[in-house]
Protein backbone atom coordinates (compact mmCIF):
# COMPACT_ATOMS: atom_id res chain seq x y z
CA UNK A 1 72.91 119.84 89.80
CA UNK A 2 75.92 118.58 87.81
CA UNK A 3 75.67 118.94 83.93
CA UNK A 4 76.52 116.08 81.58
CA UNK A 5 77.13 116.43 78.23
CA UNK A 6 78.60 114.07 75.38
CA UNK A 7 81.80 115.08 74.07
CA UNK A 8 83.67 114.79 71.08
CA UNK A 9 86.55 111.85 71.67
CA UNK A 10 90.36 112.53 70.59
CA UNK A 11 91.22 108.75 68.75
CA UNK A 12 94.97 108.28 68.10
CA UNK A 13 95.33 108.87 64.22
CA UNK A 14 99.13 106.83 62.79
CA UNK A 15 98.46 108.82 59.90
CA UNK A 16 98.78 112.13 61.72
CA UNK A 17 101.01 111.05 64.47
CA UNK A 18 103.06 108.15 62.96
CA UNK A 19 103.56 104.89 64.69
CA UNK A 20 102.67 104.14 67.84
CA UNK A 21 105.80 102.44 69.09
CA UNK A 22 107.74 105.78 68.26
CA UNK A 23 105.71 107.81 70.33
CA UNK A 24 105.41 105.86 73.69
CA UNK A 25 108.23 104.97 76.06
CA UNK A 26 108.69 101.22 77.48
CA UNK A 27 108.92 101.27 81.58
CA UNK A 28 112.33 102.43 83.22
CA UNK A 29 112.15 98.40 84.27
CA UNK A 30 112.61 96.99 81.24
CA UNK A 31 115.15 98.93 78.97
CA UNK A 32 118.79 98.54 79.30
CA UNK A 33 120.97 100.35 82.07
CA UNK A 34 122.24 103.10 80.00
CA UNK A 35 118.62 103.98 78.18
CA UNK A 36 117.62 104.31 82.39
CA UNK A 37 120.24 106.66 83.11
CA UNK A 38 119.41 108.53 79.99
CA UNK A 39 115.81 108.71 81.39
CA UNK A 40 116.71 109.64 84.37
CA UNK A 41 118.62 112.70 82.60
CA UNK A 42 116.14 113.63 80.85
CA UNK A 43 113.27 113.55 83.98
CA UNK A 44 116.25 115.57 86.09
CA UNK A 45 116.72 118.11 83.50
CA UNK A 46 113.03 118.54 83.02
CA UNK A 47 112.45 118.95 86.96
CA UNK A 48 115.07 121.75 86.89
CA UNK A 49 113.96 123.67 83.72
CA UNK A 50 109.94 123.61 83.50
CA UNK A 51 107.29 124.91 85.99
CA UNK A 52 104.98 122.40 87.41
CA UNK A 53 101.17 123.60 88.40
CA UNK A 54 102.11 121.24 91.91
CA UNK A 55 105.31 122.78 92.29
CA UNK A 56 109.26 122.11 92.53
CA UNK A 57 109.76 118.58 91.55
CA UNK A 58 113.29 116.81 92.06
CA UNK A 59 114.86 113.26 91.59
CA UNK A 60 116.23 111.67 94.68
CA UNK A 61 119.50 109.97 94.48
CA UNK A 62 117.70 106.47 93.81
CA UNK A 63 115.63 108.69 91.19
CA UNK A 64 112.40 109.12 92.83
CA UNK A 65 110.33 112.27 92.93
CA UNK A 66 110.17 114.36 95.79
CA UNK A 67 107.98 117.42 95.96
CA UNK A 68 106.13 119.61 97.70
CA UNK A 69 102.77 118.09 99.92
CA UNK A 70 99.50 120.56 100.60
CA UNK A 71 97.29 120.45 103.01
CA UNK A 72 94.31 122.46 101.59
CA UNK A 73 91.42 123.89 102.67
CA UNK A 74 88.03 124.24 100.98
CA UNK A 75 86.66 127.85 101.08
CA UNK A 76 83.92 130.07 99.19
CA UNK A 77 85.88 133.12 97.38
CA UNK A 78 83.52 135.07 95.12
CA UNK A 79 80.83 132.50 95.28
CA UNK A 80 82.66 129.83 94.50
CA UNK A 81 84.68 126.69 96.17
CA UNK A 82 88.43 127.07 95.79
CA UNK A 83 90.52 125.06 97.64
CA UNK A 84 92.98 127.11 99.09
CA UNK A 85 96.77 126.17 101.27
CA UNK A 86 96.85 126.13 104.84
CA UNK A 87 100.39 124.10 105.06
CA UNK A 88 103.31 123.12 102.54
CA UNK A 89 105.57 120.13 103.85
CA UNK A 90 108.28 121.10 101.28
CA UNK A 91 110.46 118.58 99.16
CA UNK A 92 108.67 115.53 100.75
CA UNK A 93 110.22 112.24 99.58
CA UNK A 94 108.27 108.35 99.49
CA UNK A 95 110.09 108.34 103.12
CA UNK A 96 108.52 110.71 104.66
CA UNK A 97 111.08 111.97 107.72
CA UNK A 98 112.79 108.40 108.11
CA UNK A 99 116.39 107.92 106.75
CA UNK A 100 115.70 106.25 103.18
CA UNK A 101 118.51 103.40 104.94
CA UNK A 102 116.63 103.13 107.65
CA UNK A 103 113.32 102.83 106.40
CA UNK A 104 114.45 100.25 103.69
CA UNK A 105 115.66 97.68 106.63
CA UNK A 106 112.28 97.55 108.01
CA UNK A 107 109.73 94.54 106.77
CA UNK A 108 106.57 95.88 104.67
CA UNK A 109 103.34 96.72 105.64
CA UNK A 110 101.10 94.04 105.88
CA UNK A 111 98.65 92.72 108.90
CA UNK A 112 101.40 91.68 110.81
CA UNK A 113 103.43 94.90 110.34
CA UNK A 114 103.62 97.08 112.00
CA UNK A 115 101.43 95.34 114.86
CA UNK A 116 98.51 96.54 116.15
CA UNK A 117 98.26 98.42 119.32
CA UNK A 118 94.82 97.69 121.86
């Protein structure tokens, strides 16, 4: 049986932190062309220099993530349920195996595509 307890919220505090708007970035979308590229720097440096729990993490060349995918497993080790890797598709990108040119040209998915097979 699951345990719930309250807990003791963290509230944002100006005082402590200081403004809001310094602290929080506005989406790539919506700042100018060179704050995006310095973003996109910054996100490639990062993915080169610090250790992520999910592993290697890199910017494609239109500046998505690609990274590794798991297929896991849940098994009992010492009593307990740990899910644990039976496969790693390495480096996997939003396109899967399809050339990113390729995949672009086709329509998006919706009830008419790709059609349904009887």
């Amino acid at each position: 049986m699951a345990q719930v307890k309250a807990f003791r919220a963290v509230r944002y505090d100006e005082r402590r932190a200081g403004p809001l708007a310094d602290l929080v970035a506005p989406p790539y979308d919506v700042i100018s062309s060179e704050e995006r590229e310095r973003f996109l720097a910054a996100i490639r440096k990062a993915s080169e220099t610090v250790e992520d729990p999910r592993g290697p993490i890199k910017l494609d060349e239109s500046g998505n993530p690609t990274q590794n995918v798991y297929i896991l497993k849940v098994e009992r080790v010492d009593g307990k349920l740990t899910n644990t890797v039976v496969h790693t598709y390495p480096m996997v990108s939003q396109f899967w195996t399809y050339k990113s040119d390729d995949f672009l040209k086709l329509p998006a998915y919706g009830r008419d595509y790709p059609p349904a097979r009887p």
